[in-house]
C-alpha atoms as a PDB file:
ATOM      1  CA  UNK A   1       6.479   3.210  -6.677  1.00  0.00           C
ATOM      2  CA  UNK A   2       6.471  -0.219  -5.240  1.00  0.00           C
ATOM      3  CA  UNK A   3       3.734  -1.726  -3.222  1.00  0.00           C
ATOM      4  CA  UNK A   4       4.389  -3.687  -0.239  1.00  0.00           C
ATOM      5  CA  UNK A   5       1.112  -4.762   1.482  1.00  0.00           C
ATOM      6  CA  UNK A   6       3.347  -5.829   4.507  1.00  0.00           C
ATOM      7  CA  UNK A   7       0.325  -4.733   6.942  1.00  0.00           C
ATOM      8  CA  UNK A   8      -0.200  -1.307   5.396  1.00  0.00           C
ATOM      9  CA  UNK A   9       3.744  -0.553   6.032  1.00  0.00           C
ATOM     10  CA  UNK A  10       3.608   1.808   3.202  1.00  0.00           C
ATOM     11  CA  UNK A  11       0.435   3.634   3.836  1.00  0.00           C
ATOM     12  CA  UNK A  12       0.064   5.924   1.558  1.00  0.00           C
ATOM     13  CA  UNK A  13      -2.698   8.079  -0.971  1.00  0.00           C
ATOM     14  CA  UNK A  14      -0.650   6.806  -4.048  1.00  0.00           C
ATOM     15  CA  UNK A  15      -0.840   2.938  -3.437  1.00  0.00           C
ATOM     16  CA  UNK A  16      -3.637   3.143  -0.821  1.00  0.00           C
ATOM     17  CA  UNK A  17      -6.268   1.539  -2.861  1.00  0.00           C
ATOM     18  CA  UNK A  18      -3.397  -1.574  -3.355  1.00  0.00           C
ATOM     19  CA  UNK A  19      -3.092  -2.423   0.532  1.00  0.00           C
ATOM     20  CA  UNK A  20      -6.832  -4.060  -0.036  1.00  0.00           C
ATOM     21  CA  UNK A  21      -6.096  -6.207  -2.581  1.00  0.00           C
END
């Protein structure tokens, strides 16, 4: 699963709580 906190582009319930770091 990879992470891309690109503005929440990959919003989703498995990397949700990564978008805020």
């Amino acid at each position: 699963n990879q992470v891309e906190a690109d503005g929440g582009k990959s919003l989703d319930l498995s990397n949700y709580p990564y978008i805020f770091m």
